[in-house]
Protein backbone atom coordinates (compact mmCIF):
# COMPACT_ATOMS: atom_id res chain seq x y z
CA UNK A 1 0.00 0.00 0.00
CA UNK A 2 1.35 3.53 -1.03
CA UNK A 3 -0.66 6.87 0.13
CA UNK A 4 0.00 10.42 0.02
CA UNK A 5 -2.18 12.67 2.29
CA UNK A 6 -3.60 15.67 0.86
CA UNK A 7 -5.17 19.46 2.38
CA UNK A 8 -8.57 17.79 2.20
CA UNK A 9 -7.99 13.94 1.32
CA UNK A 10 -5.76 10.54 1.33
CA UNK A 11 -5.14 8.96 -1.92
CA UNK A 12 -4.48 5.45 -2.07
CA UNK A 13 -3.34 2.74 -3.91
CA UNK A 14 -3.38 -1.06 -2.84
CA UNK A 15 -0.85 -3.59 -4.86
CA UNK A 16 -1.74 -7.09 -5.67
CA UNK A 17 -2.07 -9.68 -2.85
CA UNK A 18 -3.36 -6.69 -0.53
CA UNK A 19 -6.35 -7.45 1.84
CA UNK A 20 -8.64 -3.79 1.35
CA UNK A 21 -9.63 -3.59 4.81
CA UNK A 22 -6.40 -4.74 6.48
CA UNK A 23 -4.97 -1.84 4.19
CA UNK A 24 -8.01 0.57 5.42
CA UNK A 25 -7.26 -0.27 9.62
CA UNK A 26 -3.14 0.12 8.55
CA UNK A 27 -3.57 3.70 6.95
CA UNK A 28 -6.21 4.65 9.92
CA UNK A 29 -3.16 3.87 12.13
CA UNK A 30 -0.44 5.09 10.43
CA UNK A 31 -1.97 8.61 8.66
CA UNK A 32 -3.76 9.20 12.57
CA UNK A 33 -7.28 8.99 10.40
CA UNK A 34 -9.92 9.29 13.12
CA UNK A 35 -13.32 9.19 10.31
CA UNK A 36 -14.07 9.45 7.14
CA UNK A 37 -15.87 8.53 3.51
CA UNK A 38 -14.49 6.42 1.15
CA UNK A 39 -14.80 5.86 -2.52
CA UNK A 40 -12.63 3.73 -5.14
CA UNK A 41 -12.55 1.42 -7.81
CA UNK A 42 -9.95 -1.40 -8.84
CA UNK A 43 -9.73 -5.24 -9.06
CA UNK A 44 -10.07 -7.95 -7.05
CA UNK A 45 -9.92 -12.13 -7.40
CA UNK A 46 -11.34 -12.80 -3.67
CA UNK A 47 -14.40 -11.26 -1.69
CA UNK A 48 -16.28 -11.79 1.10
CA UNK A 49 -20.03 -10.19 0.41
CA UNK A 50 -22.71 -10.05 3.29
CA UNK A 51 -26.56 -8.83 3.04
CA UNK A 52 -28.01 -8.04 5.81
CA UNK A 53 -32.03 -9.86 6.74
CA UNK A 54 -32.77 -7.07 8.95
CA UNK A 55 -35.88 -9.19 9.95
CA UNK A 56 -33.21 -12.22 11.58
CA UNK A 57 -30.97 -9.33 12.58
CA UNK A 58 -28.21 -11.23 11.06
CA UNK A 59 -25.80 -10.94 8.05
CA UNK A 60 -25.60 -13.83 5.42
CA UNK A 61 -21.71 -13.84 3.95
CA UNK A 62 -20.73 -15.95 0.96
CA UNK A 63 -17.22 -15.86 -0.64
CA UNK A 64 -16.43 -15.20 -4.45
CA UNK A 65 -13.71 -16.43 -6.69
CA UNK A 66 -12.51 -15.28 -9.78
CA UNK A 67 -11.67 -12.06 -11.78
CA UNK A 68 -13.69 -9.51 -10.97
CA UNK A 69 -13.91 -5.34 -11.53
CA UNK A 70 -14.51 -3.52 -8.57
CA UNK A 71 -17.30 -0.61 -10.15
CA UNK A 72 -17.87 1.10 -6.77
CA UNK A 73 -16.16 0.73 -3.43
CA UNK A 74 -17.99 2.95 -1.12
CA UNK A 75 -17.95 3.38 2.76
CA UNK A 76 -16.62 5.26 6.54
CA UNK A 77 -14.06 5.06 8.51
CA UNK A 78 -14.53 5.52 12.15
CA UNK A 79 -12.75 4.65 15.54
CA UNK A 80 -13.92 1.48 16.37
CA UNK A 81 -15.20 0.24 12.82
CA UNK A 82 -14.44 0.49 8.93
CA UNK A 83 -17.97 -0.13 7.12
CA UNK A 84 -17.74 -0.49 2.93
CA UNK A 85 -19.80 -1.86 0.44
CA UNK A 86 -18.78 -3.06 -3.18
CA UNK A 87 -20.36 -3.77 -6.49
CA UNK A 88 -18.33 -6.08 -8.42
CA UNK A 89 -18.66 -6.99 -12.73
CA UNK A 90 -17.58 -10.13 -13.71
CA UNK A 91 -16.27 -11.33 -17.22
CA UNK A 92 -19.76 -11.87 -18.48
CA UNK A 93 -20.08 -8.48 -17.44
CA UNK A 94 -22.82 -9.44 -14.53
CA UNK A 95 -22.78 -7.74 -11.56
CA UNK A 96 -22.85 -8.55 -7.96
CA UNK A 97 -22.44 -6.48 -4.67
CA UNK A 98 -23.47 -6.16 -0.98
CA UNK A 99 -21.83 -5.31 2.21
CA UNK A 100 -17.64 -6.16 2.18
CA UNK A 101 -16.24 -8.11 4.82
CA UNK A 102 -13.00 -9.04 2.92
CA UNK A 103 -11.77 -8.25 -0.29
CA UNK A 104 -8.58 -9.04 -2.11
CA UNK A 105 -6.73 -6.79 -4.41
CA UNK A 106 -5.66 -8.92 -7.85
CA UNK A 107 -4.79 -5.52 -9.93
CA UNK A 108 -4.81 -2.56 -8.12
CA UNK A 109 -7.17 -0.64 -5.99
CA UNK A 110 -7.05 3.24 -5.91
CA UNK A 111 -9.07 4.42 -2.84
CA UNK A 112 -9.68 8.33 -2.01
CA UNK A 113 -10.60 9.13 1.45
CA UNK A 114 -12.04 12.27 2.80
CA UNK A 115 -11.46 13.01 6.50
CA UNK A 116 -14.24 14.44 8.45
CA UNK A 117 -14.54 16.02 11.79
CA UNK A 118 -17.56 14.69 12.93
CA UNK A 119 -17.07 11.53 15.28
CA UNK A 120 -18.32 8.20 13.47
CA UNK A 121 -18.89 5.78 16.27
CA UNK A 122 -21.09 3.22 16.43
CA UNK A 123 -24.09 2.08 18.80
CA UNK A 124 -26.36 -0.80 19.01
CA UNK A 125 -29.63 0.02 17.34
CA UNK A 126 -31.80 -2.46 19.13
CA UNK A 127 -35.14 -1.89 16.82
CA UNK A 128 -32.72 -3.61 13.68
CA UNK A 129 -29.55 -5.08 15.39
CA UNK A 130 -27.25 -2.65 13.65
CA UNK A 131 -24.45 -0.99 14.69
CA UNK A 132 -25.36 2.68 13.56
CA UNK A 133 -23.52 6.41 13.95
CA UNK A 134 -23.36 7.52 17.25
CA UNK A 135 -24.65 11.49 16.74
């Protein structure tokens, strides 16, 4: 992982073999990131996708396999959690997506993320099980 930390943003850019949200908890270390919005694109040849039955208060995770563009890589950044979902096109240019608990890079995977000052912890919403901002 390489970065260089703008006046208003951190541009970043995962190599091949890099886990995205290992990379995402390393740079909120290292660059002192506290919260935050994310956006990127790349490529990746292993994810972990979850969708969440808000009804069973529970998250469903299968893992894909193969060669896949990343379209849109979306998510926050906050103390105690890194939240990001991804929408993926295959070769047959079909598309897939949901929440990302794991994702690794097989290209690249250029990330922008814009610090923010408001505090993006989490609570326990007990009416749908989720953790949620903390405002």
């Amino acid at each position: 992982m390489d970065y260089t930390e703008e006046s208003d943003r951190i541009v970043v850019r995962l190599d091949p073999g890099d886990e995205v949200l290992a990379s995402l908890e390393t740079l909120r270390d290292d660059a002192g990131l506290e919260q935050g919005f994310l956006m990127g694109i790349g490529a990746v040849d292993e994810v972990v996708l979850g969708h969440y039955d808000v009804s069973e208060q529970e998250y469903n995770e299968e893992r894909f396999t193969g060669q896949y563009e990343v379209t849109s890589f979306l998510g926050n950044i906050g103390p105690d959690k890194i939240h990001t979902h991804i929408q993926l096109g295959d070769e047959n240019f079909e598309s897939l997506g949901g929440h990302c608990s794991e994702a690794v890079v097989s290209g690249t995977f250029e990330i922008v993320v814009f610090p923010g000052k408001t505090s993006l912890t989490h609570q326990l919403d007990e009416r749908t099980g989720l953790d949620v901002f903390d405002l």
